[in-house]
N, C-alpha and C. Protein backbone atom coordinates (compact mmCIF):
# COMPACT_ATOMS: atom_id res chain seq x y z
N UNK A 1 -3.50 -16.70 -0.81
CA UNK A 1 -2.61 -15.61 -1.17
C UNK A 1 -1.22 -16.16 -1.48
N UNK A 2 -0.51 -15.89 -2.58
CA UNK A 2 0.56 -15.85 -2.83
C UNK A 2 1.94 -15.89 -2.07
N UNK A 3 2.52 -16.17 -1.65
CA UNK A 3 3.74 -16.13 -0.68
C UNK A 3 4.96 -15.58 -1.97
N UNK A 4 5.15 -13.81 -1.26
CA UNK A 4 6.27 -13.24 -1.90
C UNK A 4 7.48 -13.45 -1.67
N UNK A 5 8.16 -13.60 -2.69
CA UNK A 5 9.72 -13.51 -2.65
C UNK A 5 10.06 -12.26 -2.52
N UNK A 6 11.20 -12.44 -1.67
CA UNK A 6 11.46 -10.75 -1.38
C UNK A 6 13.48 -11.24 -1.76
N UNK A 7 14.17 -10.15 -2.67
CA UNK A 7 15.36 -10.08 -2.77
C UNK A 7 16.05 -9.48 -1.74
N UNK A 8 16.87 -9.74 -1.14
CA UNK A 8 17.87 -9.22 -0.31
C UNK A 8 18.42 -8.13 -0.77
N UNK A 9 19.12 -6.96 -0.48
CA UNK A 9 20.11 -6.08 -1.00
C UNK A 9 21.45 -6.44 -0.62
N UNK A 10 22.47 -5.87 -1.24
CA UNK A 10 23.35 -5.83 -0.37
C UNK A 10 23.15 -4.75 0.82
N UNK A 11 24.15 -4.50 1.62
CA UNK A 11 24.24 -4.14 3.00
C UNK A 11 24.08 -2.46 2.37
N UNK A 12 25.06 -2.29 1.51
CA UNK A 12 25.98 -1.26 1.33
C UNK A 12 24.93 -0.44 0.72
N UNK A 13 23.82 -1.37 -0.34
CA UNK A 13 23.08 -1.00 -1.15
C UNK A 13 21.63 -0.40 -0.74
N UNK A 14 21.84 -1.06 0.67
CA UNK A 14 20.27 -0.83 1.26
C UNK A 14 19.82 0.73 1.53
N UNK A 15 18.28 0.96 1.06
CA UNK A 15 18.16 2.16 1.29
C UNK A 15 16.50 2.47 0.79
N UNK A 16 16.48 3.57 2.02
CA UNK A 16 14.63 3.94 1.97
C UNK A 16 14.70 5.75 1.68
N UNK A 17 13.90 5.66 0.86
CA UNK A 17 13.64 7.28 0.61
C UNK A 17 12.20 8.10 0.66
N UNK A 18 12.09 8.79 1.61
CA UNK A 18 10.43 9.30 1.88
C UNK A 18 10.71 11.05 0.94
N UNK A 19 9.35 11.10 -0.15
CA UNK A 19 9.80 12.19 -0.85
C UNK A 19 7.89 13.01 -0.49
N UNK A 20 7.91 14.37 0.12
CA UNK A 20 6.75 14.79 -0.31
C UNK A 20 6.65 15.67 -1.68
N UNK A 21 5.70 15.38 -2.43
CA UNK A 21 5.46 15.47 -3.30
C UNK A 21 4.05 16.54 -3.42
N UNK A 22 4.57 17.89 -3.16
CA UNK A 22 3.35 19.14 -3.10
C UNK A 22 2.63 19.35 -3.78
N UNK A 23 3.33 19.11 -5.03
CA UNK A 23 2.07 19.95 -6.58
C UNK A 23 1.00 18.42 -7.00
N UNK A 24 1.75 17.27 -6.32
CA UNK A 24 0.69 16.19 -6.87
C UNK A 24 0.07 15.88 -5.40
N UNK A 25 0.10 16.59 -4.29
CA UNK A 25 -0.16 16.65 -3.25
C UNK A 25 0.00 14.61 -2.29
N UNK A 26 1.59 14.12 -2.86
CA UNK A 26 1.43 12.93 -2.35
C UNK A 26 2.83 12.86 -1.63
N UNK A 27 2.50 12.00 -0.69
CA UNK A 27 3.78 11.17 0.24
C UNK A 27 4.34 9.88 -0.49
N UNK A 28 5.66 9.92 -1.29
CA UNK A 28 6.32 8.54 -1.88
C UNK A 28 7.45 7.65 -1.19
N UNK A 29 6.81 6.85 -1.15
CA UNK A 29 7.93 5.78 -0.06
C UNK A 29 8.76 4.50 -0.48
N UNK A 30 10.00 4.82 -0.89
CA UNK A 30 10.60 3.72 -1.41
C UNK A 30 11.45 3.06 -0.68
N UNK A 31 11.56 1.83 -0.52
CA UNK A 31 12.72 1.17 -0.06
C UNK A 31 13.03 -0.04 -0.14
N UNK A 32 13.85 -0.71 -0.41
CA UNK A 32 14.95 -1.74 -0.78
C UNK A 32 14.70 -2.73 0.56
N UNK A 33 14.91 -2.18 1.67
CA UNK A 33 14.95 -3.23 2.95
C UNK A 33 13.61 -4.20 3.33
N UNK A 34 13.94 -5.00 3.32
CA UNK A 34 13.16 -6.62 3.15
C UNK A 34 12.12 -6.61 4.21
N UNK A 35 13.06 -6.32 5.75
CA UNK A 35 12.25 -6.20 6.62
C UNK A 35 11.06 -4.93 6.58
N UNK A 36 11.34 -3.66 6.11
CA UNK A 36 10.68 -2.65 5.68
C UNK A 36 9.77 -2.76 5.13
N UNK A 37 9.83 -3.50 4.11
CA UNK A 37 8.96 -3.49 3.04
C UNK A 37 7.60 -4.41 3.71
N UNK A 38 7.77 -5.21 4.17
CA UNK A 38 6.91 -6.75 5.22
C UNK A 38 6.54 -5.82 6.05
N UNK A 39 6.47 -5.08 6.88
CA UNK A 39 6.32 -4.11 7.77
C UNK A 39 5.36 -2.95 6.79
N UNK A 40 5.79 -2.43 6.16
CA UNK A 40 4.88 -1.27 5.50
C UNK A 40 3.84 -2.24 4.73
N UNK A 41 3.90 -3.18 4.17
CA UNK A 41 2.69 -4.26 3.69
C UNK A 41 1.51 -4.26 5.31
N UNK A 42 2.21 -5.25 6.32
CA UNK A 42 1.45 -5.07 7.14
C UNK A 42 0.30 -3.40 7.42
N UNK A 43 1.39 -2.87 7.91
CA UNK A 43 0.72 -1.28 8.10
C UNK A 43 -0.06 -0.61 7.45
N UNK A 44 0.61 -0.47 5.98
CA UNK A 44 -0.44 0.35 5.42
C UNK A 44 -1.10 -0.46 4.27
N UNK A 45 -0.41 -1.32 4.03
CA UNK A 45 -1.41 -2.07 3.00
C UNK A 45 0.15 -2.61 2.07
N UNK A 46 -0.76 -3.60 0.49
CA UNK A 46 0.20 -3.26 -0.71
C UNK A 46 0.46 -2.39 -1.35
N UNK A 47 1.85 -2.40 -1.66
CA UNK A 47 2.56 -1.02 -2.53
C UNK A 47 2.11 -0.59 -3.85
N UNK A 48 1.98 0.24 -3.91
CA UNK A 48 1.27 0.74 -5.40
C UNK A 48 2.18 0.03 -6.51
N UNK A 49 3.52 0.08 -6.29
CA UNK A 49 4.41 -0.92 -7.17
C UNK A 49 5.32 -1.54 -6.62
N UNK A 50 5.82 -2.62 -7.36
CA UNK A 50 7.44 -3.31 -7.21
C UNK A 50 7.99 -3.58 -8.21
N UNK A 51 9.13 -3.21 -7.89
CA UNK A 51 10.34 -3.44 -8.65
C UNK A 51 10.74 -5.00 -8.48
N UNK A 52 11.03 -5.60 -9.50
CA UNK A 52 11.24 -6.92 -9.33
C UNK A 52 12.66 -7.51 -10.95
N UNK A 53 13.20 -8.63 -9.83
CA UNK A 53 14.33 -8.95 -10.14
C UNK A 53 13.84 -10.37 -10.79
N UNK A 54 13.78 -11.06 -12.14
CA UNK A 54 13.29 -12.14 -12.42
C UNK A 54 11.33 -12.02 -11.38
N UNK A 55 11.70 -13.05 -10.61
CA UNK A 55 9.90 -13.25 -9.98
C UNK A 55 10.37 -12.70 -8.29
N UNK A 56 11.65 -12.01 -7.87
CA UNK A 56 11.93 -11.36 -6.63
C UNK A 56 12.20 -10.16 -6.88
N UNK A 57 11.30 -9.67 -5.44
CA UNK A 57 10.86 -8.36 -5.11
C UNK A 57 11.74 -7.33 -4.56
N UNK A 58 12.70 -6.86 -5.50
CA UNK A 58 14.02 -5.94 -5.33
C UNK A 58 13.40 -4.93 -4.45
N UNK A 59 12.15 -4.15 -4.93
CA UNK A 59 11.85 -2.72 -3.83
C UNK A 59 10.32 -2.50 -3.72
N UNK A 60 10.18 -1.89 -3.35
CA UNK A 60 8.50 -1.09 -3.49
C UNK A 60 8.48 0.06 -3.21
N UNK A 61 7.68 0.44 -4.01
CA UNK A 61 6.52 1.88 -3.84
C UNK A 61 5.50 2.05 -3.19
N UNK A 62 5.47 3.03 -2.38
CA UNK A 62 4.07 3.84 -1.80
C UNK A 62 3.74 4.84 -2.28
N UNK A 63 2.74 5.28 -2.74
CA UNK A 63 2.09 6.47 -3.05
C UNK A 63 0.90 6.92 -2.22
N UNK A 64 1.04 7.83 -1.20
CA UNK A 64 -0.05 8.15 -0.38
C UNK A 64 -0.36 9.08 -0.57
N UNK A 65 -1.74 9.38 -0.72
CA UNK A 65 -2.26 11.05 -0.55
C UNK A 65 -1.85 11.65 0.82
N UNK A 66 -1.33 13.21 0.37
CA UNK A 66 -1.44 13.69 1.67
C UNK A 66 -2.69 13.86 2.75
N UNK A 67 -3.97 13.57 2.19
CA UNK A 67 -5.29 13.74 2.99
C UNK A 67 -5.10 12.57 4.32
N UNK A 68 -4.46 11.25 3.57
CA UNK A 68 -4.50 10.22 4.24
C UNK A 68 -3.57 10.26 5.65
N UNK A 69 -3.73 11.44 6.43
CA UNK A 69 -3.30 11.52 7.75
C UNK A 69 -3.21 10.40 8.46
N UNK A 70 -3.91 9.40 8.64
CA UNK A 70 -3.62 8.01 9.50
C UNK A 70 -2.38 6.83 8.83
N UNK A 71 -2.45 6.75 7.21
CA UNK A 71 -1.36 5.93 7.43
C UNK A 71 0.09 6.25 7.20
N UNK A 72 0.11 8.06 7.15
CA UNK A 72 0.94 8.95 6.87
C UNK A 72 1.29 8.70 8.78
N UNK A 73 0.80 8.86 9.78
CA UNK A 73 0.72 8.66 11.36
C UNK A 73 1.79 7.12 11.29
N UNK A 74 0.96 6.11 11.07
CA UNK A 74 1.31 4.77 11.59
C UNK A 74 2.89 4.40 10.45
N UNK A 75 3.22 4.76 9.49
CA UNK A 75 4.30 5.06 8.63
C UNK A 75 5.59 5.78 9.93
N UNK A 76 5.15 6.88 10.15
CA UNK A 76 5.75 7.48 11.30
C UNK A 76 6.39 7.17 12.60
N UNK A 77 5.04 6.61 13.32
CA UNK A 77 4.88 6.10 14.16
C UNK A 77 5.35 4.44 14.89
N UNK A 78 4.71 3.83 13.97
CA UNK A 78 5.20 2.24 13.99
C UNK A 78 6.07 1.77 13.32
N UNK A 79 6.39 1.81 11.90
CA UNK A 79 7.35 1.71 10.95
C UNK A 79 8.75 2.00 11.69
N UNK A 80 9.89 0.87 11.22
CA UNK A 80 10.70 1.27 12.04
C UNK A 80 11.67 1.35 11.07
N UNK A 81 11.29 2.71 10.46
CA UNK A 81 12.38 3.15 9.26
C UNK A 81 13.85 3.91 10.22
N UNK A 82 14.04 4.52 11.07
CA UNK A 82 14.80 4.82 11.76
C UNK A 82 15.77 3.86 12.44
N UNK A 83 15.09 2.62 12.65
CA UNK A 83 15.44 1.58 13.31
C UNK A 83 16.18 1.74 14.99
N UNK A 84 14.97 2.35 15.23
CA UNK A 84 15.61 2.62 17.02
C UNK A 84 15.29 1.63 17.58
C-alpha cells in the first residue's frame, strides 16, 4: 500500500464540516485536519474523495448512507472531531 502524503493546514484554516443530506438520504464529512482524516481512514474506511495539492492530500470526503447506522455510530463515537 501506498504511504499518503497528507498536507498540513494552516491553524487558522483548519476545519471539519458534517452536512446531512435528506433528499439524497446521505451523511457528508469533510475535513482539512491531518490527524482527522488518519483517524476517519482507520474507522470507517477510504474517503470517497480527496482533494489534493500537487501529489498532497489537502482534505477528504465521506459520503455515507444514512442506512449505514454503525459507521455513522463509530464517526460519533470514536472520532475525535470534538477533540475532548
Amino acid at each position: 500500500m501506498k504511504e499518503k502524503i497528507y498536507k498540513e493546514p494552516i491553524k487558522e484554516e483548519t476545519e471539519t464540516t458534517i452536512n446531512v443530506l435528506y433528499h439524497e438520504n446521505k451523511l457528508v464529512v469533510y475535513t482539512n485536519k491531518v490527524s482527522l482524516q488518519k483517524q476517519l481512514n482507520k474507522l470507517i474506511g477510504e474517503p470517497t474523495k480527496e482533494l489534493k495539492i500537487k501529489r498532497s492530500i489537502a482534505g477528504s470526503i465521506w459520503e455515507i448512507s444514512l442506512e449505514e447506522k454503525s459507521k455513522i455510530q463509530r464517526i460519533i463515537v470514536k472520532a475525535n472531531i470534538y477533540e475532548l
